[in-house]
Protein backbone atom coordinates (compact mmCIF):
# COMPACT_ATOMS: atom_id res chain seq x y z
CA UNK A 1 10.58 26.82 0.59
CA UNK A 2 7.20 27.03 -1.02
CA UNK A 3 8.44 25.90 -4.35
CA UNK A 4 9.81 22.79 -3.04
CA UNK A 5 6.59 21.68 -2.24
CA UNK A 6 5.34 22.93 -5.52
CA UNK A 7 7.75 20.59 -7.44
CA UNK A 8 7.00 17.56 -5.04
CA UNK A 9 3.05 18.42 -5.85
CA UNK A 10 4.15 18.25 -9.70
CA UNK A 11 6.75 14.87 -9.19
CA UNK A 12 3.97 13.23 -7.54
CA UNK A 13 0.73 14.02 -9.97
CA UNK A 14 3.69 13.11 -12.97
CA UNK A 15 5.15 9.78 -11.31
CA UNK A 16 3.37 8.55 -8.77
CA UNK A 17 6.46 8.82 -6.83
CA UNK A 18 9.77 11.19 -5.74
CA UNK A 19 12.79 10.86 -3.81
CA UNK A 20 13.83 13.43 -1.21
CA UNK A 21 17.08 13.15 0.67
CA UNK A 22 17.86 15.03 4.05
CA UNK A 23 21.04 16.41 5.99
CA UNK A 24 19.57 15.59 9.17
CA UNK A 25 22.78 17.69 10.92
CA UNK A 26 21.66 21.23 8.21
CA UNK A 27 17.91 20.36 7.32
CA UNK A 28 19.34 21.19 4.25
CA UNK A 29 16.69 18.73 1.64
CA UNK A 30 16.74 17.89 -1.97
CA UNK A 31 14.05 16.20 -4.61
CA UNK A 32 15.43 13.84 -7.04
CA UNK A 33 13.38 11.80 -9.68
CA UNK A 34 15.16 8.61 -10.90
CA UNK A 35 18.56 10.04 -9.32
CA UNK A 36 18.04 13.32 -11.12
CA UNK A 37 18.11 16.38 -9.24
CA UNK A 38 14.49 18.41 -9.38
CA UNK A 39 15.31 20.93 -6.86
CA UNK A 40 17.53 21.87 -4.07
CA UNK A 41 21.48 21.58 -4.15
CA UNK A 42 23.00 18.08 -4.57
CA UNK A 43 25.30 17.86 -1.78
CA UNK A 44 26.01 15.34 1.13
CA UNK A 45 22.41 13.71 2.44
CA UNK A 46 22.48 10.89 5.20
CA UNK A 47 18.52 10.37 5.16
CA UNK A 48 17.04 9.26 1.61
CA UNK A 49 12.90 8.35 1.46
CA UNK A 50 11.15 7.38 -1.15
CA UNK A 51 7.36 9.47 -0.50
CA UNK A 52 3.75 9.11 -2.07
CA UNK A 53 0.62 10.34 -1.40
CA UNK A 54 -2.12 8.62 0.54
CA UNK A 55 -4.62 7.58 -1.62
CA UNK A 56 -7.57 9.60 -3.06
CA UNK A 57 -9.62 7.51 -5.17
CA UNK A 58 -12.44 8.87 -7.46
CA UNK A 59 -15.38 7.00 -7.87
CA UNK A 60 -17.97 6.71 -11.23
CA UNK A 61 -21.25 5.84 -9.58
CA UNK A 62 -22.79 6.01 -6.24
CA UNK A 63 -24.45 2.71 -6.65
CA UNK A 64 -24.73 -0.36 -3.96
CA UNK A 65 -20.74 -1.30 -4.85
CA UNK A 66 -20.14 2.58 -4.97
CA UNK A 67 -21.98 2.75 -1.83
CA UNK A 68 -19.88 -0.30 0.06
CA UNK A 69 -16.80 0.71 -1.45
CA UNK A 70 -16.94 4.45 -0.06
CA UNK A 71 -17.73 2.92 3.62
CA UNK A 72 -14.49 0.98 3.28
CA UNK A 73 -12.59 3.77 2.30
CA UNK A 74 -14.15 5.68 5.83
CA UNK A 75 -12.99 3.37 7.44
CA UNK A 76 -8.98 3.70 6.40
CA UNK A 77 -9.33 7.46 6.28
CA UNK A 78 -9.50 7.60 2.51
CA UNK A 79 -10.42 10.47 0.98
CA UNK A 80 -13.18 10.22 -1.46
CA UNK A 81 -14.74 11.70 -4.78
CA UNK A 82 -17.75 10.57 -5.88
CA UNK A 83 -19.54 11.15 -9.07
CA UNK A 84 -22.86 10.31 -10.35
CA UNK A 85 -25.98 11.40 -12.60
CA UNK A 86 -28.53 10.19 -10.18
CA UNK A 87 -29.32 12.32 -7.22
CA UNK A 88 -31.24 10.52 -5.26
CA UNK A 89 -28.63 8.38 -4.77
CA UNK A 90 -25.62 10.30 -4.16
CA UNK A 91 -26.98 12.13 -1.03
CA UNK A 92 -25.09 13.75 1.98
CA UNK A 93 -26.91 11.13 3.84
CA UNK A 94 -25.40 7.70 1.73
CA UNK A 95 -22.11 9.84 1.12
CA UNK A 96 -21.72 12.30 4.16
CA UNK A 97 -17.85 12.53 4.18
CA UNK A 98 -17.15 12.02 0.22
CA UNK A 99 -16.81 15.09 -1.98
CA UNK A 100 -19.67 14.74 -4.04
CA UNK A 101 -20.36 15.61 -7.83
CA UNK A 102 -23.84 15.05 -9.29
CA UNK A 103 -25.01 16.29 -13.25
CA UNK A 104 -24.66 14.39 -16.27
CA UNK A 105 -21.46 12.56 -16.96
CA UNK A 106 -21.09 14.68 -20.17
CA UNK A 107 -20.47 17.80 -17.82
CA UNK A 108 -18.71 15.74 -15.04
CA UNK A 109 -16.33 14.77 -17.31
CA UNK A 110 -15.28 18.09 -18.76
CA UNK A 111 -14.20 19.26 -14.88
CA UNK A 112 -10.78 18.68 -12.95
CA UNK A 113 -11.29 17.36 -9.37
CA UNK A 114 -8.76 17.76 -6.76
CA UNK A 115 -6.30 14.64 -6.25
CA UNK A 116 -2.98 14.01 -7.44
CA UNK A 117 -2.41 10.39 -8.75
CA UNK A 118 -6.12 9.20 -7.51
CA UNK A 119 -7.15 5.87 -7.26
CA UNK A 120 -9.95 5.53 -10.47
CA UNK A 121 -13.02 2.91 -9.79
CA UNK A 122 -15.24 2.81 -12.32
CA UNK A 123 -19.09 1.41 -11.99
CA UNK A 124 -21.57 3.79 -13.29
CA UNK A 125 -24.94 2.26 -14.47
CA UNK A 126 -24.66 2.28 -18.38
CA UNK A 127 -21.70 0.92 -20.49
CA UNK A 128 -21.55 4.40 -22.33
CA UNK A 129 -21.10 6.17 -18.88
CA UNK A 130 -18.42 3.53 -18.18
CA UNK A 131 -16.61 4.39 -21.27
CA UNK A 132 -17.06 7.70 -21.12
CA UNK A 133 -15.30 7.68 -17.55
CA UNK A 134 -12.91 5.02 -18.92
CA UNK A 135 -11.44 7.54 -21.75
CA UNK A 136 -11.23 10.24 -18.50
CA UNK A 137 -9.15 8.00 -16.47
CA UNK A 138 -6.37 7.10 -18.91
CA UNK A 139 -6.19 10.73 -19.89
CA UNK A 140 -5.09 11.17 -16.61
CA UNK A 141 -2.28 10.97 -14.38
CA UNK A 142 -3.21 8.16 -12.23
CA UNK A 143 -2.08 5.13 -9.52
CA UNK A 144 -4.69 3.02 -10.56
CA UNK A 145 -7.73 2.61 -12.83
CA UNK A 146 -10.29 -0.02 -12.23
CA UNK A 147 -14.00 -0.55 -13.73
CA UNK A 148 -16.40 -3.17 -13.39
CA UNK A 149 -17.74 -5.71 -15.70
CA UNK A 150 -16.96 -9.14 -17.66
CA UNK A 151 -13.67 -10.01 -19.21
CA UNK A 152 -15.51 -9.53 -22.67
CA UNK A 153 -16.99 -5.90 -22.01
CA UNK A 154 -13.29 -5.11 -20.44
CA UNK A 155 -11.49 -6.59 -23.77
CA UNK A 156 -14.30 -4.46 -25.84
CA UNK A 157 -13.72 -1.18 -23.99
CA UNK A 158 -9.61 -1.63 -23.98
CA UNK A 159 -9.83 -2.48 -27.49
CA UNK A 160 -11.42 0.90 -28.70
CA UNK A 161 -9.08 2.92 -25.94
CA UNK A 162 -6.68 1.71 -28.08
CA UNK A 163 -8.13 2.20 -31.12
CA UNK A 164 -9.19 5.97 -29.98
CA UNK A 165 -5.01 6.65 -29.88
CA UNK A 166 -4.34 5.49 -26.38
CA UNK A 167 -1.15 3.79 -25.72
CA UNK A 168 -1.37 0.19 -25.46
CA UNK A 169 0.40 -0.38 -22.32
CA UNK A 170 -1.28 2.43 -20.54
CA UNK A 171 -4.93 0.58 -21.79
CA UNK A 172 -3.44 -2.91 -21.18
CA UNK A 173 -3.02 -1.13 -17.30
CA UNK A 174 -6.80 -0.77 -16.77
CA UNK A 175 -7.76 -3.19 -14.40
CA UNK A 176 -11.03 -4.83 -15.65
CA UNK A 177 -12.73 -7.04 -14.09
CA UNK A 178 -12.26 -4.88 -11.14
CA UNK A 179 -11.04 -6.03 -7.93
CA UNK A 180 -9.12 -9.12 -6.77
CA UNK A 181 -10.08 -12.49 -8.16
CA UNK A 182 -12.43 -13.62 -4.65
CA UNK A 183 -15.46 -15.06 -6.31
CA UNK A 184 -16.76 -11.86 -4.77
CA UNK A 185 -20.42 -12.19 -5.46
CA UNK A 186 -22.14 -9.11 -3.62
CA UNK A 187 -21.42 -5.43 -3.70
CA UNK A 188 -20.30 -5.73 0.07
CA UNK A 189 -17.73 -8.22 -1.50
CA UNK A 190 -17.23 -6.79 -4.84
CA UNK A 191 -16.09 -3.72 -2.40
CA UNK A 192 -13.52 -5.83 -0.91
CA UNK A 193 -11.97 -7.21 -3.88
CA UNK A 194 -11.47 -3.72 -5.18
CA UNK A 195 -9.76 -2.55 -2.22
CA UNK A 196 -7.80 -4.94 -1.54
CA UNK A 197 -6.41 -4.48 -5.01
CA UNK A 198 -6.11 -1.03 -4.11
CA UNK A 199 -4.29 -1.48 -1.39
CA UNK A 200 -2.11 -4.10 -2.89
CA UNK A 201 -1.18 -1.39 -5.72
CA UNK A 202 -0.61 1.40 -2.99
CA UNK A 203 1.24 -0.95 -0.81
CA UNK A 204 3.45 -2.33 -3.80
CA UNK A 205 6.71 -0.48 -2.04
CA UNK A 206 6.19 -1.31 1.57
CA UNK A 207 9.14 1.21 2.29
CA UNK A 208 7.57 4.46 0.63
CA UNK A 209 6.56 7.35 2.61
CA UNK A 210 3.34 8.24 2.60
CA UNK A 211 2.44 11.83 2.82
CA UNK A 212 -1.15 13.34 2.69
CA UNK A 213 -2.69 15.18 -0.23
CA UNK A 214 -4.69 17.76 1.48
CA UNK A 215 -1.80 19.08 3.89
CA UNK A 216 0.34 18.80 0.69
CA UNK A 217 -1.60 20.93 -1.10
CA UNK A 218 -1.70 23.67 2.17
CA UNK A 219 2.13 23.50 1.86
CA UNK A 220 2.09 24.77 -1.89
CA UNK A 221 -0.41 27.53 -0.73
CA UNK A 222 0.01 29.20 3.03
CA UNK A 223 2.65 30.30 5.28
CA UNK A 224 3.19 27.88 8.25
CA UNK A 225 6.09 25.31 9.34
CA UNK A 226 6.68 21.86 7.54
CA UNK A 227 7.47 19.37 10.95
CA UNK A 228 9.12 15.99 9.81
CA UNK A 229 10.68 13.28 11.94
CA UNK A 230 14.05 12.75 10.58
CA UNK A 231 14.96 9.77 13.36
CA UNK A 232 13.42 7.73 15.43
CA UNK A 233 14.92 5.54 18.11
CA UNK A 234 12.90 2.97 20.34
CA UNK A 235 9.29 3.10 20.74
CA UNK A 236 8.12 6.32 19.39
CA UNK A 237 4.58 6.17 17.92
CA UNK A 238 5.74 7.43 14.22
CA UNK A 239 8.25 6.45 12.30
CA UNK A 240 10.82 8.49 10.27
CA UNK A 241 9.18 10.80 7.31
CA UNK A 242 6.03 11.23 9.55
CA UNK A 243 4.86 15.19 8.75
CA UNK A 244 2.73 17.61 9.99
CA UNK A 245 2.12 20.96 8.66
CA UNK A 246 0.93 24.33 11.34
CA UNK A 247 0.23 27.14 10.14
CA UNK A 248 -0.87 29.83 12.87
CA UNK A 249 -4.69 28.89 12.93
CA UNK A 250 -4.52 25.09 11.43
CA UNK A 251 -2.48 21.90 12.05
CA UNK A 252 -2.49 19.18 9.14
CA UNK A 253 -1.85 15.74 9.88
CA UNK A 254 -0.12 13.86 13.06
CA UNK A 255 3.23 13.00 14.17
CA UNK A 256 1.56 10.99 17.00
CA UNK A 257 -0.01 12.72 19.04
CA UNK A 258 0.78 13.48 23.13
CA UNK A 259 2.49 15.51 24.61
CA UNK A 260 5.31 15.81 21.97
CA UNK A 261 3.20 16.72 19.48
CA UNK A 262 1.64 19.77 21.60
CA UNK A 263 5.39 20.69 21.74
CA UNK A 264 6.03 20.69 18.76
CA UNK A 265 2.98 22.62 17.22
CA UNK A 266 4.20 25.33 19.75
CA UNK A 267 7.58 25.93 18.81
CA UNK A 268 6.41 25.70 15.23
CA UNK A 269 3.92 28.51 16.03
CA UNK A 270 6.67 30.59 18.24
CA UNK A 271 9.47 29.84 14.81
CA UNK A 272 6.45 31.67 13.03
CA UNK A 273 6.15 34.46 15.50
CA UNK A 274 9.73 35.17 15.62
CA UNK A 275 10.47 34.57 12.36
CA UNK A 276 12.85 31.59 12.22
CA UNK A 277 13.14 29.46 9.08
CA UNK A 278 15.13 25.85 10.50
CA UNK A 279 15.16 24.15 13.19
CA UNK A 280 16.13 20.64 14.46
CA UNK A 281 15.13 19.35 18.23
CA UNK A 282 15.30 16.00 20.18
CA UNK A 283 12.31 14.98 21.82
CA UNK A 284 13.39 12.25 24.83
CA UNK A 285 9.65 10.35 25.02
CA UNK A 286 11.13 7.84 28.27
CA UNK A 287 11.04 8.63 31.63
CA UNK A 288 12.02 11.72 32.97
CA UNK A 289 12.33 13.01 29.49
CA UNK A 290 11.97 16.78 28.12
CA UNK A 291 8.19 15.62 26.71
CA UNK A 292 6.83 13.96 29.94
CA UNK A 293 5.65 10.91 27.95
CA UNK A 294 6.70 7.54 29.16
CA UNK A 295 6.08 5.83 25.66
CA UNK A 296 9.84 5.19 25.42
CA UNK A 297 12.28 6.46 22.37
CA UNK A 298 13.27 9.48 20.95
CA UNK A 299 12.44 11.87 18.15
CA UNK A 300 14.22 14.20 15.87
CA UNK A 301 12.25 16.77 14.58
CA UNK A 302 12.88 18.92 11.62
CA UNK A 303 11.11 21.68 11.06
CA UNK A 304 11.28 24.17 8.21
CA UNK A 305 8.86 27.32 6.98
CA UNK A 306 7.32 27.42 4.17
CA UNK A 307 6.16 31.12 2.88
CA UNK A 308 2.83 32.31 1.43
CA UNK A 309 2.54 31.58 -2.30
């Protein structure tokens, strides 16, 4: 079961995007990519979800818009990269929960950094650092790829992408100026336009499931239980596609919290002991229930192992 979340690691880094369908009766799951099979059998599915990953988004520069742009992402749970040649301004005490990357962009540029699809935002202090990071991002997979500056600097710096062998449409992509048209005129508002473009890029397909990159990741490495809700009825706090992964000393992610959750990070931890590789229980959140929650609803849970890599 490991490799299936190897290939949905690979489908989303390549296209943003994957389709996995579910027989909600077997727990029997398959991947497709524009109706094409990736990995599993192609039989009869009854639940079909379109899934992405939250957002990860990599910033050039730990400047003031750097600076207000990270404490918006804090606030939405965002993870964050941030690179930048100054050190006295990327700091554990400006940046405390970003992953943080300081040296000269010549050497920043030649690593890999840990995000599949991120978010790009481009600002450094120097038009050759932005260019420099500019030729990065588009020869990356990516769900977006912003940088700051004028309409003329942003035809300039397109222009030679192109030139340098990039493909047009790709280049054409970038989006430069940065950020939603607001007449933003500070970095506190400059930060706002760009995440609201963000978001309006991530939120494009209001019916995709979003699934996080770090417990994603945990899923292509370690042993532990993949927990999904595959139905929801009534008032239950999470919706269908909701995940969570337990392994026996970590939990990654939520599907809602209480009392059902507790239940169901134990049975995934006593399928581990015992050795059990499906499972499907109801969870009754009303009154009187099995969970002895009063929320209202009922759950479906699916949960699956996933082996050691």
């Amino acid at each position: 079961m490991n490799d299936f979340y190897i290939e949905m690691e690979g489908m989303l880094a390549s296209y943003g995007m994957a389709e996995r369908r579910t027989d909600t009766e077997t727990g029997e799951e398959a991947l497709f990519i524009d109706g094409r099979l990736v990995t599993g059998d192609d039989g009869s599915f009854d639940l079909v979800e379109k899934i992405k990953t939250e957002p990860v988004i990599i910033m050039f520069g730990a400047g003031h818009v750097g600076k207000a742009l990270y404490d918006l992402a804090v606030l939405q749970g965002m993870r964050t990269i941030v690179l930048d040649d100054r050190p006295e301004l990327l700091t554990a005490e400006r940046f405390p929960l970003a992953e943080r990357h300081v040296g000269p962009f010549s050497s920043l540029l030649e690593d890999e950094y840990d995000a599949i699809s991120p978010y790009f935002a481009i600002f450094t202090h120097g038009h050759a650092n932005d260019k420099a990071c500019l030729r990065y991002a588009l020869s990356h997979k990516s769900q977006y790829i912003g940088m700051i500056g004028s309409e003329k600097k942003a035809r300039s710096q397109l222009n030679a992408m192109i030139e340098e062998g990039f493909p047009e449409e790709k280049a054409r992509s970038v989006h430069s100026p940065i950020g939603l048209s607001i007449n933003a005129a500070t970095p506190a508002e400059i930060a706002v336009a760009i995440m609201a473009e963000m978001i309006s890029v991530f939120r494009s397909d209001r019916n995709a499931i979003t699934i996080d990159s770090t417990m994603l990741k945990a899923m292509t490495e370690e042993k532990g239980i993949a927990v999904r809700i595959i139905e929801k009825k009534g008032s239950a706090p999470r919706g269908e596609g909701t995940m969570m992964f337990v392994t026996p000393d970590r939990i990654f992610s939520t599907v809602g919290g209480g009392n059902v959750e507790m239940l169901a990070i134990e049975h995934a931890r006593k399928m581990l002991s015992a050795g059990q590789d499906t499972d499907i229980v109801s969870y009754n959140l009303e009154t009187g229930g099995n969970t002895g929650m009063i929320c209202g609803g009922n759950l479906r849970l699916l949960f699956k192992a996933v082996q050691e890599r």
